[in-house]
Each structure stands twice: as C-alpha cells, then as structure tokens.
N, C-alpha and C. Protein backbone atom coordinates (compact mmCIF):
# COMPACT_ATOMS: atom_id res chain seq x y z
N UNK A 1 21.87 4.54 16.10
CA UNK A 1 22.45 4.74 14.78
C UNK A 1 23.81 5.41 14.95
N UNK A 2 24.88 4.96 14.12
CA UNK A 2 26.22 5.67 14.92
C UNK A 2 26.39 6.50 13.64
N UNK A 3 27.12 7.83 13.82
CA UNK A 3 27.46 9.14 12.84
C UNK A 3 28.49 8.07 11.89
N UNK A 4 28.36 8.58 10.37
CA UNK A 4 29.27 8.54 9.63
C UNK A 4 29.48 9.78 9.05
N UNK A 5 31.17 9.99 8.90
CA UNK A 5 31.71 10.71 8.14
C UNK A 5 32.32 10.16 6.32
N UNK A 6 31.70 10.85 5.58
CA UNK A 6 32.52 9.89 4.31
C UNK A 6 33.02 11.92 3.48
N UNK A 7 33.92 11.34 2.99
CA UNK A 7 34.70 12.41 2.28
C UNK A 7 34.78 12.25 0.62
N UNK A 8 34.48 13.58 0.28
CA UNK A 8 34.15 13.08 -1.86
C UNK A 8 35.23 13.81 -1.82
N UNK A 9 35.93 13.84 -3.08
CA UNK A 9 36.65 14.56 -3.95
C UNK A 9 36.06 16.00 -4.33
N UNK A 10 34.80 15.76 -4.75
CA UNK A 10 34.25 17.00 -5.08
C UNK A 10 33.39 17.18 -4.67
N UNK A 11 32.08 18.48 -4.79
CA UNK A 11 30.71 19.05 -4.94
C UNK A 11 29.98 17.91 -5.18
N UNK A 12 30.40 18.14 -6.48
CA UNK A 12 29.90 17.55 -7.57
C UNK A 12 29.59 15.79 -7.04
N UNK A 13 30.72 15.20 -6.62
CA UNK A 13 30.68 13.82 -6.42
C UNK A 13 30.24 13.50 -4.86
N UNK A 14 29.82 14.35 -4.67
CA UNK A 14 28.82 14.15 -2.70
C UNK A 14 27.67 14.50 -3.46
N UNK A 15 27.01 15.22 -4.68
CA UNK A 15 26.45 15.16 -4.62
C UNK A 15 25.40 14.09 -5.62
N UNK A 16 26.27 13.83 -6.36
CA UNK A 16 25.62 12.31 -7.00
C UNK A 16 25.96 11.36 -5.61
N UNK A 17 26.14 10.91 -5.04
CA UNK A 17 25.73 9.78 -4.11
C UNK A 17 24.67 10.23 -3.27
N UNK A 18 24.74 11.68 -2.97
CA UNK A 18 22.94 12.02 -1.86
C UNK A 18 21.93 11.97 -2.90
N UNK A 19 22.38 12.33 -4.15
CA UNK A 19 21.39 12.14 -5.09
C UNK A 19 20.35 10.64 -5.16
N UNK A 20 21.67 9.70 -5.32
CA UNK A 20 21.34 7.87 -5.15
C UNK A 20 20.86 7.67 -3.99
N UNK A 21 21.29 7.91 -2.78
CA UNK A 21 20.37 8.07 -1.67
C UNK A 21 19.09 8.21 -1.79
N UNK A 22 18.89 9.69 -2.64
CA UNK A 22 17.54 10.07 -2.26
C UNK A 22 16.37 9.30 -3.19
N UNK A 23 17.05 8.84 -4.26
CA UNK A 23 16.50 8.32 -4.73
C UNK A 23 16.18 6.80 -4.33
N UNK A 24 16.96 6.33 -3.67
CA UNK A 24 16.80 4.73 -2.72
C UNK A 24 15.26 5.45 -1.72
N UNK A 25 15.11 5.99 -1.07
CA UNK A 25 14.08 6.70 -0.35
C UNK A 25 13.29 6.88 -1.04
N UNK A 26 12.90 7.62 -1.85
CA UNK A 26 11.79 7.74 -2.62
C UNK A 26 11.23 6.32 -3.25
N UNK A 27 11.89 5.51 -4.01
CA UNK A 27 11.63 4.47 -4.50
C UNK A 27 10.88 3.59 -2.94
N UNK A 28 11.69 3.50 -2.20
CA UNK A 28 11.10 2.41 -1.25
C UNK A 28 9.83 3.33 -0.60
N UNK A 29 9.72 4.42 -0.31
CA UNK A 29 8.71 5.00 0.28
C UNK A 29 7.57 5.64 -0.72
N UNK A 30 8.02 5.71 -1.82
CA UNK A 30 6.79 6.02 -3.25
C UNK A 30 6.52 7.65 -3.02
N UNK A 31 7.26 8.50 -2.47
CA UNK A 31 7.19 9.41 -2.76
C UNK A 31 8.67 10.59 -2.62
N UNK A 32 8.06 11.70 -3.34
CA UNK A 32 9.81 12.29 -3.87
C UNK A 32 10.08 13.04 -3.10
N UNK A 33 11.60 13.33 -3.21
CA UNK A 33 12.13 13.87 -1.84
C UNK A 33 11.33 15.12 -1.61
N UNK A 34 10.80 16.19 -2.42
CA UNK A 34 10.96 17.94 -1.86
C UNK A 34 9.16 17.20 -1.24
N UNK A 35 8.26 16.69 -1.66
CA UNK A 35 7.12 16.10 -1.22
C UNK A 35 7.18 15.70 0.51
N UNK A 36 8.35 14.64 0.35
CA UNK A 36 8.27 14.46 1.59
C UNK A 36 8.69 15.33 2.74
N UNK A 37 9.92 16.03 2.40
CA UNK A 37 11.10 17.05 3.10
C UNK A 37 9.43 18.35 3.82
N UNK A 38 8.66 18.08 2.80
CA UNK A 38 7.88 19.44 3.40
C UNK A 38 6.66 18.73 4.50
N UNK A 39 6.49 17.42 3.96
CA UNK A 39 5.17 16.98 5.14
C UNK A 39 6.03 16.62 6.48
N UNK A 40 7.56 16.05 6.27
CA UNK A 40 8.28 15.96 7.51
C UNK A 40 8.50 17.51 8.71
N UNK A 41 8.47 18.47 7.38
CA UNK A 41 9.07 19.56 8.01
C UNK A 41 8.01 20.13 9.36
N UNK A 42 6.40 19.86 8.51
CA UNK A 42 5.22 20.28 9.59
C UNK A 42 4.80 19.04 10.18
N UNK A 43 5.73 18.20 10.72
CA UNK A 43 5.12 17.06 11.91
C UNK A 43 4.46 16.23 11.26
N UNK A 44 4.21 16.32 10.01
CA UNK A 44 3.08 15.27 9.74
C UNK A 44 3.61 13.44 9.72
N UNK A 45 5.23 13.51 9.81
CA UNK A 45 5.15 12.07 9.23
C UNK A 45 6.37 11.68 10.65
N UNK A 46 6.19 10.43 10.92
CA UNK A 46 7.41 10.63 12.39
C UNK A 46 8.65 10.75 12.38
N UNK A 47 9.41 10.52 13.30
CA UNK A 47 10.89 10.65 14.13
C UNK A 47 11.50 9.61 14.02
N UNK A 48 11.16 8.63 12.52
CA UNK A 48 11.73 7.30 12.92
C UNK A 48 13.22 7.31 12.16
N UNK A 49 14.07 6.63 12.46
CA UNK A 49 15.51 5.87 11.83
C UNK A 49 15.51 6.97 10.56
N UNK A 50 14.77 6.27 9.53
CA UNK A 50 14.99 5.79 8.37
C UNK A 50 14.40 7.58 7.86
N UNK A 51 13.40 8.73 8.46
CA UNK A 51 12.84 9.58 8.30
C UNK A 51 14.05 10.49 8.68
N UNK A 52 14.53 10.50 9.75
CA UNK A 52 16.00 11.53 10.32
C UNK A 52 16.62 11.46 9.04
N UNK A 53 16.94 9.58 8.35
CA UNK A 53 18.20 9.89 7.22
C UNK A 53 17.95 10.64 6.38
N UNK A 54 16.66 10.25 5.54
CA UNK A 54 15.98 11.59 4.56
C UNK A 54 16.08 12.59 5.04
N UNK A 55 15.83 12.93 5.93
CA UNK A 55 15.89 14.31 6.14
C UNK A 55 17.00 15.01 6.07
N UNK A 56 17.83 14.44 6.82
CA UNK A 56 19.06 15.12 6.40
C UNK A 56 19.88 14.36 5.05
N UNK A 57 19.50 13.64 4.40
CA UNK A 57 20.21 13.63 2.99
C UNK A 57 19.58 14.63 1.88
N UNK A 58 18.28 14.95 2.50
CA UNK A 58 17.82 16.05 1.52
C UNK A 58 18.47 17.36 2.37
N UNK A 59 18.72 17.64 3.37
CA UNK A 59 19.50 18.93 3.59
C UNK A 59 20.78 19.06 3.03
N UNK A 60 21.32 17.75 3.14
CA UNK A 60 22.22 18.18 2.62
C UNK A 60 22.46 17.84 1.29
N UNK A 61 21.67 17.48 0.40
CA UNK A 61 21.51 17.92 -1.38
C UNK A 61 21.16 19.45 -1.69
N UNK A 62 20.13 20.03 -0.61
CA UNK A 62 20.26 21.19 -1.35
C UNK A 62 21.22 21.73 -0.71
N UNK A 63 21.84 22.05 0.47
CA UNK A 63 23.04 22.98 0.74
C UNK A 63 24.09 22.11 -0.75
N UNK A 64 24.37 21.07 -1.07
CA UNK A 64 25.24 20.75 -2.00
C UNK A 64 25.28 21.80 -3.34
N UNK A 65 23.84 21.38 -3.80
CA UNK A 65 23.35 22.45 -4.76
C UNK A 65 23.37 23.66 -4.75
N UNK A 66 23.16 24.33 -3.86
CA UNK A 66 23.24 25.77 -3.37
C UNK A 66 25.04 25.88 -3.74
N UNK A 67 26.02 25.26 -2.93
CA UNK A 67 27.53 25.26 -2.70
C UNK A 67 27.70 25.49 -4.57
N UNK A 68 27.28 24.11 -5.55
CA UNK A 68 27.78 24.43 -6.92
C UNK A 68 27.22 25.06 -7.46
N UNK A 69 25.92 25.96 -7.56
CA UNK A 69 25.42 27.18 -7.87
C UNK A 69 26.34 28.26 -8.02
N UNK A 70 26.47 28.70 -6.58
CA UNK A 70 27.84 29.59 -6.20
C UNK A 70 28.95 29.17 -7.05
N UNK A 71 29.55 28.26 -7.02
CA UNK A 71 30.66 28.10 -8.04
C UNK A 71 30.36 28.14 -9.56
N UNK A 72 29.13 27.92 -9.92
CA UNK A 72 29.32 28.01 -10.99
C UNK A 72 29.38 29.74 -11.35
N UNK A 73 28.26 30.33 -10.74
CA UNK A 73 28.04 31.60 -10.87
C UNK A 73 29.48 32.57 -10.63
N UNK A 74 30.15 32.16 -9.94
CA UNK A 74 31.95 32.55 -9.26
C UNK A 74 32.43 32.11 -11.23
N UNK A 75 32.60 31.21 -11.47
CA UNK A 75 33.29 30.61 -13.04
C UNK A 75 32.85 30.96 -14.02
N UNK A 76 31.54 31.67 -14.09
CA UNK A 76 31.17 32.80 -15.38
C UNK A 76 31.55 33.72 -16.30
C-alpha cells in the first residue's frame, strides 16, 4: 500500500472527508466506527489492508475533533 499525503484547507474540511471515509467502512463492513476502533484495538479483528485504513482514519477523526474542540473553546 503506498503513503498518501492529501492537504485540506481546513479542520473542518479533513474532517468531513475522514468523516465519508468512515462512513464508506462502516457501510461495507456493517458496523460503526468507535464499535470497531475498540474490538481492533484488543486483537480481536486482523492486520489486514483495509483494517490498518480504518484504523487510522478513525485516529485521525478524533485527533481532528479533539484539534476543533480546542479552537472552538480558544473562540469563546
């Protein structure tokens, strides 16, 4: 699988596309991301392709979320 780099404009707009991501995953695998993120986390489900991408598209939705939290809480 080769690394991609893609660059948003904003928070906000990286994080509606990991959003669509995660939701492409869930739909094809029938279950939702924080469900799966936790049976991956204790070994239960494998090391394949398509399990690495979830995994890290859900890491990096919530560090996203976490990032505009902070900003919003900073713009109060």
């Amino acid at each position: 699988m080769r690394k991609q780099t893609i660059h948003y404009s904003s928070p906000l707009d990286a994080l509606i596309e990991v959003t669509k991501r995660l939701s492409f995953h869930e739909m094809q695998e029938q279950m939702d991301s924080e469900e799966f993120f936790h049976q991956y986390s204790q070994g239960r489900l494998s090391d394949d392709s398509g399990h690495v991408e979830w995994a890290n598209d859900y890491r990096h939705y919530l560090s996203l979320r976490q990032e505009l939290e902070n900003l919003l809480k900073h713009a109060a």
